[in-house]
Protein backbone atom coordinates (compact mmCIF):
# COMPACT_ATOMS: atom_id res chain seq x y z
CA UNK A 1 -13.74 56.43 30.70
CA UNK A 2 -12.61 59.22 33.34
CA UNK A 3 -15.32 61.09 34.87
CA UNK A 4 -15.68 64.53 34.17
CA UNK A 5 -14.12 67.13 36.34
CA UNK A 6 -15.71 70.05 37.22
CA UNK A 7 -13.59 73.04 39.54
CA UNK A 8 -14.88 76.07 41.57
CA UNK A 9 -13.41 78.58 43.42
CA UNK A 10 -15.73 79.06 46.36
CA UNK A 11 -14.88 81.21 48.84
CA UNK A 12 -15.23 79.55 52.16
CA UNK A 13 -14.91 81.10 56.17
CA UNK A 14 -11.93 79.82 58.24
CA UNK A 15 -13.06 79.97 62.44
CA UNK A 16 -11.44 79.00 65.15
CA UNK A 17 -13.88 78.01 68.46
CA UNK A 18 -12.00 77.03 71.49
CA UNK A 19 -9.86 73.95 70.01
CA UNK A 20 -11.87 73.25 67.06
CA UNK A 21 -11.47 75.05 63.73
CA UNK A 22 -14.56 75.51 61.28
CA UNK A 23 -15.18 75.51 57.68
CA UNK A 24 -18.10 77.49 56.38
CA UNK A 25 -19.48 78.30 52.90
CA UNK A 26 -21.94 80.56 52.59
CA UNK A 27 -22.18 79.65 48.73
CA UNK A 28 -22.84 76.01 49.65
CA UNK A 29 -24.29 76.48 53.00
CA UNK A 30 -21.84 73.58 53.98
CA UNK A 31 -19.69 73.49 56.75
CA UNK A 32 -17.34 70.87 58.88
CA UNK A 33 -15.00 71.05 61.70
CA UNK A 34 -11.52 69.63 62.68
CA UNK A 35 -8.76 69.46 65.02
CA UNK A 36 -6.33 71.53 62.68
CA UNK A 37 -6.47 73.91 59.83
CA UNK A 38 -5.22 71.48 57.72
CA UNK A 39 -7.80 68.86 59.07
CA UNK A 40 -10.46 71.12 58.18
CA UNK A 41 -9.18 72.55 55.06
CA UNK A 42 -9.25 68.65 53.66
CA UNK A 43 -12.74 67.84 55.32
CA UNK A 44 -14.10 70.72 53.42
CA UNK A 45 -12.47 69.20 50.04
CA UNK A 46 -14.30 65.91 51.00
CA UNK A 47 -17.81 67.33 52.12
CA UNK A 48 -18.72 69.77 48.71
CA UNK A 49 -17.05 66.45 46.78
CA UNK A 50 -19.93 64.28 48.48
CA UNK A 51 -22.17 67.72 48.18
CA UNK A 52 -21.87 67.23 44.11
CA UNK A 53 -21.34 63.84 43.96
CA UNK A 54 -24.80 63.48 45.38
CA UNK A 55 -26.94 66.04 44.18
CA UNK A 56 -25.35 64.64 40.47
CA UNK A 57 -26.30 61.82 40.95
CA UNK A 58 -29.83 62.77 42.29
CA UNK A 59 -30.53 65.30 39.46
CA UNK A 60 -30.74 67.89 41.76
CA UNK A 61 -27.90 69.94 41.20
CA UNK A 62 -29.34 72.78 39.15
CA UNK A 63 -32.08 73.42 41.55
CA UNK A 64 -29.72 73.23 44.67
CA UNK A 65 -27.30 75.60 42.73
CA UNK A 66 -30.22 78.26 41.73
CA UNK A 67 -31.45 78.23 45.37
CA UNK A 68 -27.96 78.99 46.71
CA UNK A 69 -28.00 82.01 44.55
CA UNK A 70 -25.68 80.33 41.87
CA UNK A 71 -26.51 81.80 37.99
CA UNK A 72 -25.69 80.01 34.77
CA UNK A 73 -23.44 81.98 32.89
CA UNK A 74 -23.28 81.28 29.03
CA UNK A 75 -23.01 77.11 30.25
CA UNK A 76 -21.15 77.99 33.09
CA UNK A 77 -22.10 77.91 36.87
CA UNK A 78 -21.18 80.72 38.89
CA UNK A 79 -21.07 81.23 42.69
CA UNK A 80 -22.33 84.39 44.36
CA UNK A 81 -19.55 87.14 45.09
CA UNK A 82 -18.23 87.60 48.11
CA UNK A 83 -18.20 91.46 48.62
CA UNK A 84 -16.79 92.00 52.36
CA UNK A 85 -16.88 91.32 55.94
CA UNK A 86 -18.02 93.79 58.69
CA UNK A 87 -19.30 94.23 61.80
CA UNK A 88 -22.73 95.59 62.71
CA UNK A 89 -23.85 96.38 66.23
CA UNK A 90 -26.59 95.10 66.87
CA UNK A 91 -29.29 96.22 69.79
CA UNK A 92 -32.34 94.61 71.28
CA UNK A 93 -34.72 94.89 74.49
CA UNK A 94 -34.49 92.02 77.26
């Protein structure tokens, strides 16, 4: 019997330092790295698969969802919006 599948849409920060490019979710907290876009577009795919794999199969997911700010949704999880990006300036004494 096939497993169940279960689909998000997450949204997830694309960066580029020096050579490397970076994945980041701030609704998982989970990030990887790669040579290329592509490399770390399919890393990404591969870490939140092990991400709920694991907590699954741990009986942890709920609690790992609810502390990343996830809410249950008449039986359905949902991630925390993504409202904007900005810049701040930011000040302090040396």
């Amino acid at each position: 019997m096939p497993k169940p599948k279960i689909e998000f849409k997450i949204s997830i920060n694309f960066l580029k330092e020096g050579e490397k490019f970076i994945a980041y979710s701030p609704v998982l907290d989970l990030s990887t790295c790669g040579d290329t876009l592509e490399q770390v577009k399919k890393r990404f795919e591969e870490a939140a698969g092990i991400f709920f794999e694991e907590t699954v199969k741990n009986g942890t997911l709920e609690n790992a969802l609810l502390n990343l700010g996830w809410q249950k949704i008449q039986k359905v999880w949902q991630p925390p919006v993504f409202i904007g990006q900005g810049f701040q300036q930011v000040a302090f004494a040396m």
